[in-house]
C-alpha atoms as a PDB file:
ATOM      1  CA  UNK A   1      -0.136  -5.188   8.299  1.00  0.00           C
ATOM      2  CA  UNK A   2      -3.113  -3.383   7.326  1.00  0.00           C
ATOM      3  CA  UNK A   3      -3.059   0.169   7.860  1.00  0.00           C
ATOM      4  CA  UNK A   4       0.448   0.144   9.012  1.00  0.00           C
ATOM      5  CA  UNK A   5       3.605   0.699   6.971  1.00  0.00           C
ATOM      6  CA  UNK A   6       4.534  -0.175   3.710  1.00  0.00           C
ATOM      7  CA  UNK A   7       7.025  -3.104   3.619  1.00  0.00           C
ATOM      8  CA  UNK A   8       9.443  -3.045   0.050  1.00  0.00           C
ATOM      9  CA  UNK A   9      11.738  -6.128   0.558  1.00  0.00           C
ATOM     10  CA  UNK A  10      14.952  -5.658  -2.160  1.00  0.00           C
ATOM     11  CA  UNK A  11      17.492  -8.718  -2.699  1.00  0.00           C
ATOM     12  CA  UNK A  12      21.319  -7.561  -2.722  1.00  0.00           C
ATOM     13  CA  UNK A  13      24.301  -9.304  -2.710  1.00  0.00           C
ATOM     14  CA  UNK A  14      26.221 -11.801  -0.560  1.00  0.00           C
ATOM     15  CA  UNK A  15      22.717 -13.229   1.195  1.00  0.00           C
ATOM     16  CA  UNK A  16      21.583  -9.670   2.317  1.00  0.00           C
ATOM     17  CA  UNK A  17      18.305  -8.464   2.387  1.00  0.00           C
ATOM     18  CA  UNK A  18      17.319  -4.158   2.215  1.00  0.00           C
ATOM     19  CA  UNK A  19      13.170  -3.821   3.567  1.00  0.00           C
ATOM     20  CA  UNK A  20      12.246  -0.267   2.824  1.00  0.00           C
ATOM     21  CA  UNK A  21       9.805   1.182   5.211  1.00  0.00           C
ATOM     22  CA  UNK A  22       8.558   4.404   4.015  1.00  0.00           C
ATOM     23  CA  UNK A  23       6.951   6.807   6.258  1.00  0.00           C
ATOM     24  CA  UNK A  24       8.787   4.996   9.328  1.00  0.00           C
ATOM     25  CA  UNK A  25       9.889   6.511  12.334  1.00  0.00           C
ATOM     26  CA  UNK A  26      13.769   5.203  13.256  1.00  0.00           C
ATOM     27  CA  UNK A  27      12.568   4.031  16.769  1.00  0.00           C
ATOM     28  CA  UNK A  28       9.873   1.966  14.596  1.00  0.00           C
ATOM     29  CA  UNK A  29      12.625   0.756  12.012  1.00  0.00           C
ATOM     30  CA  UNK A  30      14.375  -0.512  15.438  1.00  0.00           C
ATOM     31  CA  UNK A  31      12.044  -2.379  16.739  1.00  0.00           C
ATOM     32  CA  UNK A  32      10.838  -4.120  13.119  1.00  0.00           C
ATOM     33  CA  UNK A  33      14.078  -5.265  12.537  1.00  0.00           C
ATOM     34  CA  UNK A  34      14.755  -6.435  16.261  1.00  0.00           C
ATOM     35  CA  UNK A  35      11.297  -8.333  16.136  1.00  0.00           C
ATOM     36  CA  UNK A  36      12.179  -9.922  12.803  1.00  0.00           C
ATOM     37  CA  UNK A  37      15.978 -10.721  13.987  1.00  0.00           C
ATOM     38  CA  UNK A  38      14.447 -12.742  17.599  1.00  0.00           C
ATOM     39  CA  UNK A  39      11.529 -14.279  15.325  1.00  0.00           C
ATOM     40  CA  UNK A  40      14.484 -15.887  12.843  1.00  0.00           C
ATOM     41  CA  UNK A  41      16.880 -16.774  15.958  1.00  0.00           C
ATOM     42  CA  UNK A  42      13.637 -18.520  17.636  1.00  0.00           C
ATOM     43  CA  UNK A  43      12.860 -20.787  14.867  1.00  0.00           C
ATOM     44  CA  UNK A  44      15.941 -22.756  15.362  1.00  0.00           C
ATOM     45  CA  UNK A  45      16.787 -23.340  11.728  1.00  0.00           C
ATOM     46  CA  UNK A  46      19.803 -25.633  11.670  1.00  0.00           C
ATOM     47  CA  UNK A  47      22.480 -24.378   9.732  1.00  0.00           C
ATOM     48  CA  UNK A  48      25.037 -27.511   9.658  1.00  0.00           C
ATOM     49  CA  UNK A  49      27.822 -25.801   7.899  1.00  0.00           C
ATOM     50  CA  UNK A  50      27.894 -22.726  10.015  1.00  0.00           C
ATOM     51  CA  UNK A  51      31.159 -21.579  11.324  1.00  0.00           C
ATOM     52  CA  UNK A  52      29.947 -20.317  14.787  1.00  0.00           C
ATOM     53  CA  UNK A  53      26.960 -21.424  15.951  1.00  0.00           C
ATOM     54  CA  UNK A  54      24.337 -24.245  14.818  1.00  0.00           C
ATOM     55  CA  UNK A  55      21.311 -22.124  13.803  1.00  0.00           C
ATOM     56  CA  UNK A  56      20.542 -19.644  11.014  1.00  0.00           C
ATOM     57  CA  UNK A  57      20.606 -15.758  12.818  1.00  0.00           C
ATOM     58  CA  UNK A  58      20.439 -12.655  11.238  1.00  0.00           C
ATOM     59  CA  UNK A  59      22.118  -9.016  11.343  1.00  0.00           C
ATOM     60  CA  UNK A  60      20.824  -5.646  11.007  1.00  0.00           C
ATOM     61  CA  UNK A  61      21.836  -2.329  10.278  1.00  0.00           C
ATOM     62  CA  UNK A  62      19.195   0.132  10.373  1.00  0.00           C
ATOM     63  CA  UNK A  63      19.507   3.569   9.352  1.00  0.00           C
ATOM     64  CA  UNK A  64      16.519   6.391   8.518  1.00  0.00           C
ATOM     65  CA  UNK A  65      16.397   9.460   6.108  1.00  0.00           C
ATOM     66  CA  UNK A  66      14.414  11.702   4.635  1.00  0.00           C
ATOM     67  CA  UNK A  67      15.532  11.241   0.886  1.00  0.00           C
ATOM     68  CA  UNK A  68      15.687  15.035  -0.546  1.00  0.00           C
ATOM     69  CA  UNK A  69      17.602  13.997  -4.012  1.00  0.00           C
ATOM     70  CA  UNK A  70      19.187  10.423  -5.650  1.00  0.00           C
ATOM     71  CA  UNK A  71      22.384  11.214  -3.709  1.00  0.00           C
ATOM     72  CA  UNK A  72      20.691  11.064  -0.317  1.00  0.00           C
ATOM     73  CA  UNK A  73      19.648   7.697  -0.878  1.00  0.00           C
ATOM     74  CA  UNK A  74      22.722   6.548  -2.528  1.00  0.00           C
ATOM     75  CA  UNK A  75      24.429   7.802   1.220  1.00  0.00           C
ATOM     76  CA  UNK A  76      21.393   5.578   3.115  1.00  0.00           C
ATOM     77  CA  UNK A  77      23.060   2.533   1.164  1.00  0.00           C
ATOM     78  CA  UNK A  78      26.830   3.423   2.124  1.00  0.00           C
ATOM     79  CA  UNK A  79      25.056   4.081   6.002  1.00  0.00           C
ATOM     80  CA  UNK A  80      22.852   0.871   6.326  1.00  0.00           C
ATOM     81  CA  UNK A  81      26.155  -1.045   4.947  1.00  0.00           C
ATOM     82  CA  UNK A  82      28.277  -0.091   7.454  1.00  0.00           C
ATOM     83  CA  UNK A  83      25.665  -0.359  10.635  1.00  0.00           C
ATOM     84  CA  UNK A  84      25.112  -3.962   9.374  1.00  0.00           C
ATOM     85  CA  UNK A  85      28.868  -5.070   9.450  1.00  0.00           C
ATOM     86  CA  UNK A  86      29.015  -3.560  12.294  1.00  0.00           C
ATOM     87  CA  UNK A  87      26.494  -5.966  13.478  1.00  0.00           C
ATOM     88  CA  UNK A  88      28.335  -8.642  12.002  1.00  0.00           C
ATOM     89  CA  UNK A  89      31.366  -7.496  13.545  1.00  0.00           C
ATOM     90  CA  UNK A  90      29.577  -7.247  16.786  1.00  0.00           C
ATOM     91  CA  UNK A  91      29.090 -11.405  16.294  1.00  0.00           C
ATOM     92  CA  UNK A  92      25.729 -11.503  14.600  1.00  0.00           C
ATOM     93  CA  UNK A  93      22.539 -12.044  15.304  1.00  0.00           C
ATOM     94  CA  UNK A  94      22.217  -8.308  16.088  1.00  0.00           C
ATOM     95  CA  UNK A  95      20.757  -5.181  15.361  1.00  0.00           C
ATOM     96  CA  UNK A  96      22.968  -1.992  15.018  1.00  0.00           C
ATOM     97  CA  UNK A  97      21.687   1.597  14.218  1.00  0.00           C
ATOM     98  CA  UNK A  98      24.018   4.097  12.998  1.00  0.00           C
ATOM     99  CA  UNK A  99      25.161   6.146  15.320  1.00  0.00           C
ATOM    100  CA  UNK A 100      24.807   4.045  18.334  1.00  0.00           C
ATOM    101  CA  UNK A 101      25.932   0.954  19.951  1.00  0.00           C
ATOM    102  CA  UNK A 102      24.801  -2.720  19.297  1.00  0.00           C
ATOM    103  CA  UNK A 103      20.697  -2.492  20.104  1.00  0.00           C
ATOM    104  CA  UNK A 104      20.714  -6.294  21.035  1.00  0.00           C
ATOM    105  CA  UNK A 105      22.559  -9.275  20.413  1.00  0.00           C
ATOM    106  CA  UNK A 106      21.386 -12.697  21.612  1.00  0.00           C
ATOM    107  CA  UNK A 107      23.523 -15.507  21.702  1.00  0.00           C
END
């Protein structure tokens, strides 16, 4: 994305993935991680040994701040946690932002 926003994927635990978007407006970190969520449900990736469902989804939970010391970001962790099992809660293959109900959810 040239000229846009910088993207900083991180690997955490239990198949989760954090992307960093710094400089990102929270309507703009909504609609990245609903564009990525519909682009991974399209591809129809089988997923055999899925409980619900035949093909791989994803979840998001999507949460914005403007960092001001180490504990503010240690508090976007505990936030973007929560939104995403939310999302899971929700059913998957959604996108939740703190603070509001389920953005979409496509089944």
């Amino acid at each position: 994305m040239r000229g846009g926003p910088a993207i900083l994927p991180r690997a955490t635990a239990n198949e989760q993935l954090a992307i960093l978007l710094p400089d990102v407006c929270p309507s703009a970190a909504l609609d990245m991680a609903e564009a990525i969520r519909h682009e991974i449900f399209e591809q129809t990736i089988l997923h055999l040994g899925a409980l619900v469902g035949r093909v791989v989804t994803a979840s998001f939970g999507v949460a914005t701040i403007v960092p001001e010391n180490a504990n503010a970001k240690l508090a976007l962790v505990e936030v973007v946690g929560y939104g995403l099992n939310r999302a899971k809660r929700g059913g998957g293959n959604c996108v939740f932002a703190t603070g509001s109900d389920v953005i979409s959810n496509e089944k």
